[in-house]
N, C-alpha and C. Protein backbone atom coordinates (compact mmCIF):
# COMPACT_ATOMS: atom_id res chain seq x y z
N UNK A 1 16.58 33.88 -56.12
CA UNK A 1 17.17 33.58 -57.40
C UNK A 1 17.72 32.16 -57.35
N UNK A 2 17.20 31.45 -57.99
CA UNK A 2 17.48 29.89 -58.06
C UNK A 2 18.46 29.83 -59.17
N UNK A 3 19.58 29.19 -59.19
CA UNK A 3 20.60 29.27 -60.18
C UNK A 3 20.44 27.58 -61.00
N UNK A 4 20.39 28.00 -62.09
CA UNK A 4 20.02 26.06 -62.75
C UNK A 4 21.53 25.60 -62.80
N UNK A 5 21.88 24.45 -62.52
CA UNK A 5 22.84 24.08 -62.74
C UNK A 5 22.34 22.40 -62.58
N UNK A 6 23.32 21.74 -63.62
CA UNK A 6 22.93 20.57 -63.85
C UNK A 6 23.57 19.22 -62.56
N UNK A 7 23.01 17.95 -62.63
CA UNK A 7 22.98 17.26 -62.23
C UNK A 7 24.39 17.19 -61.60
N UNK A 8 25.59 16.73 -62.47
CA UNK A 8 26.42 16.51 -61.91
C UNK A 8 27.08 17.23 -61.17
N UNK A 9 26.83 18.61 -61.87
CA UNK A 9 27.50 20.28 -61.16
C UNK A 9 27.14 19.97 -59.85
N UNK A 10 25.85 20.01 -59.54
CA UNK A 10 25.08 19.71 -58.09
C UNK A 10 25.90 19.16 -57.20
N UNK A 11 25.77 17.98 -57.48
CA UNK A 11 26.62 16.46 -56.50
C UNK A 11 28.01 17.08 -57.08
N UNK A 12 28.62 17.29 -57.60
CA UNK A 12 29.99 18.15 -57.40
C UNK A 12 30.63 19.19 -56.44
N UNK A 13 29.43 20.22 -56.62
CA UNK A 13 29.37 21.10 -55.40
C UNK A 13 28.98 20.92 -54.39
N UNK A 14 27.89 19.73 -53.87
CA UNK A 14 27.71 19.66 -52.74
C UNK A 14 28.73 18.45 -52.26
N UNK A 15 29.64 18.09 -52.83
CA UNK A 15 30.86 17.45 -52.25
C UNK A 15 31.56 18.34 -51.49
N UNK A 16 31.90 19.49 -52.84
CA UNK A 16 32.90 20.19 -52.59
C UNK A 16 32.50 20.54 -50.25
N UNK A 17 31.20 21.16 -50.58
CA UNK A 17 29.90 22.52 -49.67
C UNK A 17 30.80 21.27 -48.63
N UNK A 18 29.93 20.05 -48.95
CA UNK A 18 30.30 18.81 -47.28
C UNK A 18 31.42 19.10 -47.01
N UNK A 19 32.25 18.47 -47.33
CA UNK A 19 33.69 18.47 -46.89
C UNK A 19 34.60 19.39 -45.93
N UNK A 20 33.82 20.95 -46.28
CA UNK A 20 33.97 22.34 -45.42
C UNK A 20 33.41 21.99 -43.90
N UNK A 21 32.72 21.73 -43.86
CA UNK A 21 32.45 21.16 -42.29
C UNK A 21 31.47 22.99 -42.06
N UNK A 22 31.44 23.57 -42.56
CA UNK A 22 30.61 24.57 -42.77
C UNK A 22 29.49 25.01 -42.90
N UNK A 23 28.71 25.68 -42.07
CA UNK A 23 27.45 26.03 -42.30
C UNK A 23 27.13 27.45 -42.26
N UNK A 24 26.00 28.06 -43.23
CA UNK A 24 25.99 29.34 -43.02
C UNK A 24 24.26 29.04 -42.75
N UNK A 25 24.28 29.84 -41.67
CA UNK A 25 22.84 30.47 -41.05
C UNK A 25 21.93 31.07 -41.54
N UNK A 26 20.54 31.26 -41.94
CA UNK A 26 19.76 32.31 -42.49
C UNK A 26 20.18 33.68 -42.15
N UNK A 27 20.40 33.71 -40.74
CA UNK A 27 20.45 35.28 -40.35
C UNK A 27 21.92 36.19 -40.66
N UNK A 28 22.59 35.23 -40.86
CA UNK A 28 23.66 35.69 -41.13
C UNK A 28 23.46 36.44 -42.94
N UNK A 29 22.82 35.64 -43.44
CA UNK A 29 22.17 36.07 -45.10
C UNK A 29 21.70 37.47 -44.82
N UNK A 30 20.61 37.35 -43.98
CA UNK A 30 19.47 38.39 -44.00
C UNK A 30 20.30 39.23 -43.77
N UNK A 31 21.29 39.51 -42.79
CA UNK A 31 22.25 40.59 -42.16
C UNK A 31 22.77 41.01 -43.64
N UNK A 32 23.69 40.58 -44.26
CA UNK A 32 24.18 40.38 -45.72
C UNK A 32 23.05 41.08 -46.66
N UNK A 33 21.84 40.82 -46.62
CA UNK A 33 20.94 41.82 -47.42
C UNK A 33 20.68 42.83 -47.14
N UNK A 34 20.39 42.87 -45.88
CA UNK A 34 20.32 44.26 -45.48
C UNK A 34 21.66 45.39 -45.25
N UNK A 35 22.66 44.81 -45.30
CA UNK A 35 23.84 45.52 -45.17
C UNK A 35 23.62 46.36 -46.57
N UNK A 36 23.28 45.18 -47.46
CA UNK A 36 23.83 45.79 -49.02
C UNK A 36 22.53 46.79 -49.25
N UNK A 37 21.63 46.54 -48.61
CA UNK A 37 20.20 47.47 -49.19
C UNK A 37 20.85 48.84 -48.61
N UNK A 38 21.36 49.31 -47.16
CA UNK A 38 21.80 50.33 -46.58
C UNK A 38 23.09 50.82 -47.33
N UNK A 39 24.01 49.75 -48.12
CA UNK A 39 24.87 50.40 -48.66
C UNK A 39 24.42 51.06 -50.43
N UNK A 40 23.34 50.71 -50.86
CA UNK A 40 22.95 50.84 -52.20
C UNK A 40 22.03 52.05 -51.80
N UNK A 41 21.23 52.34 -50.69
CA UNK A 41 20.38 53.48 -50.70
C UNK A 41 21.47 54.51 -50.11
N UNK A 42 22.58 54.54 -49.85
CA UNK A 42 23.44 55.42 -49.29
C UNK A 42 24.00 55.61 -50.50
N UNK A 43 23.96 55.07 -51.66
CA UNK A 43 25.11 55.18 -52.64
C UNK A 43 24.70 56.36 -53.79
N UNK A 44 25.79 57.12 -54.31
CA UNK A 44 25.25 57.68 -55.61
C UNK A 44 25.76 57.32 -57.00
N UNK A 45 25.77 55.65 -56.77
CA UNK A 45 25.68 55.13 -58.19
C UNK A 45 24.77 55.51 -59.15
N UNK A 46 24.86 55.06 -60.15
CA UNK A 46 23.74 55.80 -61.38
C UNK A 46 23.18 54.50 -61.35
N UNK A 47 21.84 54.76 -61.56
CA UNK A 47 20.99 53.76 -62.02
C UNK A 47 21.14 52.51 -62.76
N UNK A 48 22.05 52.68 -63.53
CA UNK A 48 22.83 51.18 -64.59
C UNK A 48 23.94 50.71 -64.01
N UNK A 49 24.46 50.89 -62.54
CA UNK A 49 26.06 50.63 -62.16
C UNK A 49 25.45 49.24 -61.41
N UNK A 50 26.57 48.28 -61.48
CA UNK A 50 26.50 47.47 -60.82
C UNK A 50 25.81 47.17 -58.90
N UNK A 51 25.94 48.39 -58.39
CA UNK A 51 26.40 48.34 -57.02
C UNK A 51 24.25 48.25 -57.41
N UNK A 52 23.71 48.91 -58.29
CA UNK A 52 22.24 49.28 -58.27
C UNK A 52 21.51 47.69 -58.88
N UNK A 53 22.35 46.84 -59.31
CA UNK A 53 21.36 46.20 -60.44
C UNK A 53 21.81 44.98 -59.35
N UNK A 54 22.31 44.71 -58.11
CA UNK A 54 21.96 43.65 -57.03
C UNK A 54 21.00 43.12 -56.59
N UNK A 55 20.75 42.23 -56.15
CA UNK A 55 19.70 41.51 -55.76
C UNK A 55 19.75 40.60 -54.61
N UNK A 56 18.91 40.32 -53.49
CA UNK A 56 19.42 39.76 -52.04
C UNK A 56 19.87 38.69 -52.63
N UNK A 57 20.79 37.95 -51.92
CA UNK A 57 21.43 36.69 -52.01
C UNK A 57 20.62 35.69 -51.02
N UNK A 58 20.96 34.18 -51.13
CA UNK A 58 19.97 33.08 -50.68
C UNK A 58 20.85 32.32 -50.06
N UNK A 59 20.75 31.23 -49.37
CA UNK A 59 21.56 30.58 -48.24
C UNK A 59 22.51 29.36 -49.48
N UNK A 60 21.91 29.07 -50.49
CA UNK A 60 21.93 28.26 -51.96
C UNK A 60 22.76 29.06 -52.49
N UNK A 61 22.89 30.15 -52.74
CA UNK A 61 23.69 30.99 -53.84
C UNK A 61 24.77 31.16 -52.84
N UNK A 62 24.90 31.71 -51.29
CA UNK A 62 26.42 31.55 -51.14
C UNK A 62 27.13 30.67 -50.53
N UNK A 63 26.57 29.37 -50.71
CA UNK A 63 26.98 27.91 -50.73
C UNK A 63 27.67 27.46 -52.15
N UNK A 64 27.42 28.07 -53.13
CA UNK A 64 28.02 28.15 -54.32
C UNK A 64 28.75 28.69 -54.46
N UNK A 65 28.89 29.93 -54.12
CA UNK A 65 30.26 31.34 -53.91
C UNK A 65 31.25 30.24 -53.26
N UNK A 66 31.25 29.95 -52.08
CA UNK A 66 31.49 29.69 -50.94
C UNK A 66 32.39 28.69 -51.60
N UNK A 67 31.83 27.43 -52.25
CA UNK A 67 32.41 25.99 -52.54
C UNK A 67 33.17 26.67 -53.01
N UNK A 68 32.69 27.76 -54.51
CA UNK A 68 33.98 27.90 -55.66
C UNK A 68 35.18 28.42 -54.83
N UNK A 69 35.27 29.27 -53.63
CA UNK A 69 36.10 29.55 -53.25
C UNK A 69 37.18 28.49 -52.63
N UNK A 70 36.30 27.45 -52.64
CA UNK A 70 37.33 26.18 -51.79
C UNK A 70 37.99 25.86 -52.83
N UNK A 71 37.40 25.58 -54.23
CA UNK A 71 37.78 25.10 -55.12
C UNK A 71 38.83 25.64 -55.76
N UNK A 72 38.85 26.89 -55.67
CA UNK A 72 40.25 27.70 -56.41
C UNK A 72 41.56 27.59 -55.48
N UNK A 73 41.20 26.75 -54.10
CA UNK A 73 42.16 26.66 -53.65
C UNK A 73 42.57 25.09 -54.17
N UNK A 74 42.05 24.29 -54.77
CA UNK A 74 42.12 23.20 -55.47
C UNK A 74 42.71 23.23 -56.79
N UNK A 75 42.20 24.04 -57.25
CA UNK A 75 42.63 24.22 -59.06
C UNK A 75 43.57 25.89 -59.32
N UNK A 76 44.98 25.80 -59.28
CA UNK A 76 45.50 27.19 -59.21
C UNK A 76 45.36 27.48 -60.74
N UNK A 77 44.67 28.87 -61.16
CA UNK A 77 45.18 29.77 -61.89
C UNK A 77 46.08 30.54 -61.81
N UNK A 78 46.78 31.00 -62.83
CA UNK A 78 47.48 32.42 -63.32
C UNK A 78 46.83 33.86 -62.59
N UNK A 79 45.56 34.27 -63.01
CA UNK A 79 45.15 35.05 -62.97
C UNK A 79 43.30 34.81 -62.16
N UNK A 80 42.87 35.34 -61.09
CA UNK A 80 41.28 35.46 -60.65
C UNK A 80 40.35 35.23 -62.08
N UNK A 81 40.23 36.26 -63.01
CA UNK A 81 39.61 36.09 -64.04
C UNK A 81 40.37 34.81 -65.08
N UNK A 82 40.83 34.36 -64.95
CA UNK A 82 40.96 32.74 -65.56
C UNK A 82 40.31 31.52 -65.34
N UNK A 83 39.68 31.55 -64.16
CA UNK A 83 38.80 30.91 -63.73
C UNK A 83 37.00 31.69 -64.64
N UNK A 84 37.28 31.99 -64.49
CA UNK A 84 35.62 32.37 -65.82
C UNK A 84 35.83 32.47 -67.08
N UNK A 85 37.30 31.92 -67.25
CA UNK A 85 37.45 32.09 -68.94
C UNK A 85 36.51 30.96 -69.51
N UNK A 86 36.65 31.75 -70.80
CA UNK A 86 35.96 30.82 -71.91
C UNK A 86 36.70 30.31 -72.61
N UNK A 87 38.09 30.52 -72.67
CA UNK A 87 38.76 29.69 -73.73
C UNK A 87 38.97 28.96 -73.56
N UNK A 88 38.77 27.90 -74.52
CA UNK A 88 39.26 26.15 -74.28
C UNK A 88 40.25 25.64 -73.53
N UNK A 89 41.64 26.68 -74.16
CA UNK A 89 42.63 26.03 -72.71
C UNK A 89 42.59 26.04 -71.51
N UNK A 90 42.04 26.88 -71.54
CA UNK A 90 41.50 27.91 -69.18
C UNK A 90 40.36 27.69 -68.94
N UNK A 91 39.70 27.23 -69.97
CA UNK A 91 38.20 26.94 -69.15
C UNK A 91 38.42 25.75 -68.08
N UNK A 92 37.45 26.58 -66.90
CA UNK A 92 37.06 25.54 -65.70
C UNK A 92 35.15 25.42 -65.73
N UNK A 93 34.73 24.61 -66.51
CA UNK A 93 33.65 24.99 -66.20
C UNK A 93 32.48 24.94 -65.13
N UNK A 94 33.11 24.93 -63.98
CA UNK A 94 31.93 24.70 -62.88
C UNK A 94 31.77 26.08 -62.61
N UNK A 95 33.04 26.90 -62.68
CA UNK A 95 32.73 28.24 -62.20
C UNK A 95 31.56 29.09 -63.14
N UNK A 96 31.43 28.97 -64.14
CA UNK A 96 30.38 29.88 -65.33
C UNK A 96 29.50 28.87 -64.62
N UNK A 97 29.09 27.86 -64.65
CA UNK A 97 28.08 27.04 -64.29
C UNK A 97 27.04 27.56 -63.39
N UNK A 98 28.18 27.27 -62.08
CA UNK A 98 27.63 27.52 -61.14
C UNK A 98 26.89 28.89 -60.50
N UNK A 99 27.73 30.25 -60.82
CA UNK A 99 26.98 31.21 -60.99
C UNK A 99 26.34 32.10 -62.42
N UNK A 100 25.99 30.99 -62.90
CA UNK A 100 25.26 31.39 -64.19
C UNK A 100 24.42 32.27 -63.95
């Protein structure tokens, strides 16, 4: 799953990604997919629940998780869900961006 995000978002986040001195491994991903495949075929979610409508994650997508998490230590909210607001005053928009 390739996430579009624009130009500047990019070179924004991969400031943020550098700066961590951080690297995450393929195998460490693959472990991460397969954890969740063993926890979703063990599960008796219903067919429409979140835990069912997942999809493996990519070394790109939690380099994005990852930054935003640096970043909220940068920009304090009130509240976790304030950071995905939409309203003009609380909007941050890299976070909707980035995992669009």
């Amino acid at each position: 799953m390739e996430v579009m995000m624009s130009k500047k978002l990019q070179k924004e986040m991969k400031q943020i990604w550098s700066h961590s001195g951080l690297n995450i491994d393929v195998d460490r991903i693959e472990k991460t997919n397969r954890y969740a495949e063993q926890r979703i075929d063990e599960s008796t979610a219903k067919p429409k629940s979140s835990v069912c409508r997942w999809k493996p994650t990519e070394v790109v997508e939690m380099e994005k998780f990852l930054g935003l998490i640096f970043a909220m230590g940068l920009i304090k909210k009130s509240r976790l869900e304030d950071y995905w607001s939409s309203d003009p005053v609380l909007a941050t928009p890299i976070f909707n961006d980035a995992m669009a």
